[in-house]
Each structure stands twice: as structure tokens, then as C-alpha cells.
C-alpha atoms as a PDB file:
ATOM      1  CA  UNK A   1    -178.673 175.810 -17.851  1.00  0.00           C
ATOM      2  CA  UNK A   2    -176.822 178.950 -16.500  1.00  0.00           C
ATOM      3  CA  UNK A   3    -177.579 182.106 -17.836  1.00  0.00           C
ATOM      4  CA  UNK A   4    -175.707 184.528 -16.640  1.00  0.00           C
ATOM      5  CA  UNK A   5    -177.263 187.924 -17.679  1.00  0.00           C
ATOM      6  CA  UNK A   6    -180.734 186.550 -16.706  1.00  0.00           C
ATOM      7  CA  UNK A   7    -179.011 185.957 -13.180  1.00  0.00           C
ATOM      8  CA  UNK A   8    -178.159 189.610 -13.345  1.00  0.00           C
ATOM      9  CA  UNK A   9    -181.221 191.133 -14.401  1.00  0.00           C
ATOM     10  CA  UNK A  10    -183.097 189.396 -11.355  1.00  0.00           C
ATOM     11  CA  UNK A  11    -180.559 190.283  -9.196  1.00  0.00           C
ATOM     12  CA  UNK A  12    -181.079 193.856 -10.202  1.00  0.00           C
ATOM     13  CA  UNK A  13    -184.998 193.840 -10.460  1.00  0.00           C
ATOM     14  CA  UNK A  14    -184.700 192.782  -6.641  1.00  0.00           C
ATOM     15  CA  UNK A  15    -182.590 195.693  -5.411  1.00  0.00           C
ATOM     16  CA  UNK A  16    -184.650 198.155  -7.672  1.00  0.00           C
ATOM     17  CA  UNK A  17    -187.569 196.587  -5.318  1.00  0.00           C
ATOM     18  CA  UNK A  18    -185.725 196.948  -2.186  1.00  0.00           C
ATOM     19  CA  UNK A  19    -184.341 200.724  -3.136  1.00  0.00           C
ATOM     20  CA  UNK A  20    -187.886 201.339  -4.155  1.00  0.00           C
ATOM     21  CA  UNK A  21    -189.751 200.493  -0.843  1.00  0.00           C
ATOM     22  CA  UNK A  22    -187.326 202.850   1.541  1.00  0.00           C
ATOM     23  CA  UNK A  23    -187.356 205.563   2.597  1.00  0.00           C
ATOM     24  CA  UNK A  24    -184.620 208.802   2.562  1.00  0.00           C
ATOM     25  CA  UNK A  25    -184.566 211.169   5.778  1.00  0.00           C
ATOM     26  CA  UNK A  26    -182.273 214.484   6.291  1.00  0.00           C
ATOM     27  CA  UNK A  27    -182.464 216.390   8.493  1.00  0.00           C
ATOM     28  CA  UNK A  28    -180.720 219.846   8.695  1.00  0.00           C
ATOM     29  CA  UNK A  29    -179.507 221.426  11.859  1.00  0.00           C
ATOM     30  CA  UNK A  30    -183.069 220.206  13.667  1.00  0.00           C
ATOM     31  CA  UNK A  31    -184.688 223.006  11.556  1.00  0.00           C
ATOM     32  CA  UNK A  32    -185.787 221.114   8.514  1.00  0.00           C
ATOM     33  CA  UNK A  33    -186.337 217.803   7.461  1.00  0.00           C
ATOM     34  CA  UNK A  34    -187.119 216.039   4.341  1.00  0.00           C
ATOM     35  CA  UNK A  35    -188.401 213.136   3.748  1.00  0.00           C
ATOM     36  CA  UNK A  36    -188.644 210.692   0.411  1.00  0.00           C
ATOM     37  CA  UNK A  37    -190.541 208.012   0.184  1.00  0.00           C
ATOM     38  CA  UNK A  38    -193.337 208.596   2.241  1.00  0.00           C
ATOM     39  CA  UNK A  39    -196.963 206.815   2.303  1.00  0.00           C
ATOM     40  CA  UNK A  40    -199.269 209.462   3.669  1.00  0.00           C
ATOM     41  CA  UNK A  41    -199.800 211.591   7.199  1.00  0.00           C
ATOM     42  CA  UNK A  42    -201.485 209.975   9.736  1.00  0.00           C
ATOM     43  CA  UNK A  43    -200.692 212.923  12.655  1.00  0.00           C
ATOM     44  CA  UNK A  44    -200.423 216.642  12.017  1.00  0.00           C
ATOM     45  CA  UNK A  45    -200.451 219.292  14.798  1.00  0.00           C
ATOM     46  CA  UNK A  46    -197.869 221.982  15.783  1.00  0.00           C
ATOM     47  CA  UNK A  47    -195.867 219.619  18.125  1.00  0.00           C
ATOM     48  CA  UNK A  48    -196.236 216.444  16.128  1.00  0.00           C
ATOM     49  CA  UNK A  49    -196.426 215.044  12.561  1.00  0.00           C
ATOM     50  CA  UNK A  50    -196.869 211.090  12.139  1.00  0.00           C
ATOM     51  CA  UNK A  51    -196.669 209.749   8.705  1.00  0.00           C
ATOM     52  CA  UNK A  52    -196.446 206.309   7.129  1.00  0.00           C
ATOM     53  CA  UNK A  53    -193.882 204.449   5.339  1.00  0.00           C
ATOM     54  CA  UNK A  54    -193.640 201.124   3.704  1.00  0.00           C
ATOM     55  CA  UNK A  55    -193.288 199.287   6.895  1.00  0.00           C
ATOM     56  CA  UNK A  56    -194.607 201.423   9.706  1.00  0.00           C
ATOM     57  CA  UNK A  57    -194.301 204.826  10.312  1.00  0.00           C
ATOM     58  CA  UNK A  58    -192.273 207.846  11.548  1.00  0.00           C
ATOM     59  CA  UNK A  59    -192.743 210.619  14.677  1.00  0.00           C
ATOM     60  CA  UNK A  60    -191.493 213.979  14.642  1.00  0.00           C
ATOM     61  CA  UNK A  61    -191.955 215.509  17.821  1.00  0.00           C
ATOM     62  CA  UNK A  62    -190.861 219.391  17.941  1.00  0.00           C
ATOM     63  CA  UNK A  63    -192.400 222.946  18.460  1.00  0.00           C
ATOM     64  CA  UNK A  64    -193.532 224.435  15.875  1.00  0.00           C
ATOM     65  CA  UNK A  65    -194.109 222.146  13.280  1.00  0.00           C
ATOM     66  CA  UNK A  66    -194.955 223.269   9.861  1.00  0.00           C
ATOM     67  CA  UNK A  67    -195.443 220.796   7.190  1.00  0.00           C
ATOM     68  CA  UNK A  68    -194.126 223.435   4.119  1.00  0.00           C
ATOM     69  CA  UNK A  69    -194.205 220.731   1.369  1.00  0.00           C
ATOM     70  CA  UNK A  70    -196.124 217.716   0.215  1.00  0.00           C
ATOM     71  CA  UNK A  71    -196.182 215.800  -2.493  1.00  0.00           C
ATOM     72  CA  UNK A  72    -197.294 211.929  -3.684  1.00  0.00           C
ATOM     73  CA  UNK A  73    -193.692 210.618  -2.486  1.00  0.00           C
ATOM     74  CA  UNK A  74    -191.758 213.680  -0.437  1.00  0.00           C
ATOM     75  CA  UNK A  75    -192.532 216.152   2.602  1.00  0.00           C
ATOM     76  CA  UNK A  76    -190.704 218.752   4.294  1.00  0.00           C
ATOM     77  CA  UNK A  77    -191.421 219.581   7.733  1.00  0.00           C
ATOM     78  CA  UNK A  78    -189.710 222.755   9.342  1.00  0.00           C
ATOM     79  CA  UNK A  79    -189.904 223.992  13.187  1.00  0.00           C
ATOM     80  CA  UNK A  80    -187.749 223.367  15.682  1.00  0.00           C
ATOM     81  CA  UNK A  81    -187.471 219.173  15.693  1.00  0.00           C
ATOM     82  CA  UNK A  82    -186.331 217.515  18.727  1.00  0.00           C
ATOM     83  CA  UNK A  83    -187.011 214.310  18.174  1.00  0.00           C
ATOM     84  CA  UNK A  84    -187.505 211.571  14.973  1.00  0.00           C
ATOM     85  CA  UNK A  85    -188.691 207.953  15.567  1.00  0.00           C
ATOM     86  CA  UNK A  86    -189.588 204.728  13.631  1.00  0.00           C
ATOM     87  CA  UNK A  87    -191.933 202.551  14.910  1.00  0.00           C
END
């Protein structure tokens, strides 16, 4: 039989999921960027800063680099950012 509201509640448990396991990027003015949802640094130096998300990981190539913030699920990098890539 039917149910509708458990139909719902599944539905919604999966996009939880999907929201869950991405990842939110902004970057402002190629001066700062902030990231959520992050998995961990693999790369940090002055011109790049590699870190992982759920499935792969990001390059920010720049001058300067300064990673000013980390915590268990964001990171803010500042510098001057030329470049952002997902691999």
C-alpha cells in the first residue's frame, strides 16, 4: 500500500544526503574565498592550497596564499587567487 508521508520522508532523507555531501564555494573579488564542506588539506604553500571534498578535491592557485581559517567543515583562504579547480 501507498503511503504517502513515508514517500515524503524518504524523499527528503535523500536530499538531506545529497545537500549534506557538497560543498559551498565564494569567492570575493579574487581576494578571499570560503569554503564549506570541506574534507581536509592535502596542499598548502604560498602559491597553492589543495584540499579534499566528498568526491575529489579542489586547487587554488594564487600568490600569496594564506589559509586565515580552519575548522572541521569550513576554510578561508585569502591572497590574491587566480585560479580555482575541481578535479
Amino acid at each position: 500500500m501507498f503511503n504517502f508521508f513515508d514517500e515524503l520522508k524518504g524523499n527528503l532523507k535523500k536530499i538531506e544526503q545529497s545537500v549534506l555531501n557538497n560543498y559551498n564555494i565564494i569567492n570575493l573579488s579574487g581576494k578571499i574565498l570560503y569554503v564549506e564542506g570541506h574534507q581536509g588539506l592535502t596542499i598548502l604553500s604560498d602559491n597553492v592550497i589543495v584540499f579534499k571534498i566528498k568526491k575529489g578535491r579542489i586547487e587554488v592557485n594564487g600568490q600569496n596564499l594564506i589559509l586565515s581559517e580552519l575548522t572541521q567543515n569550513t576554510l578561508k583562504i585569502e591572497g590574491d587567487i587566480k585560479k580555482v579547480e575541481e578535479f
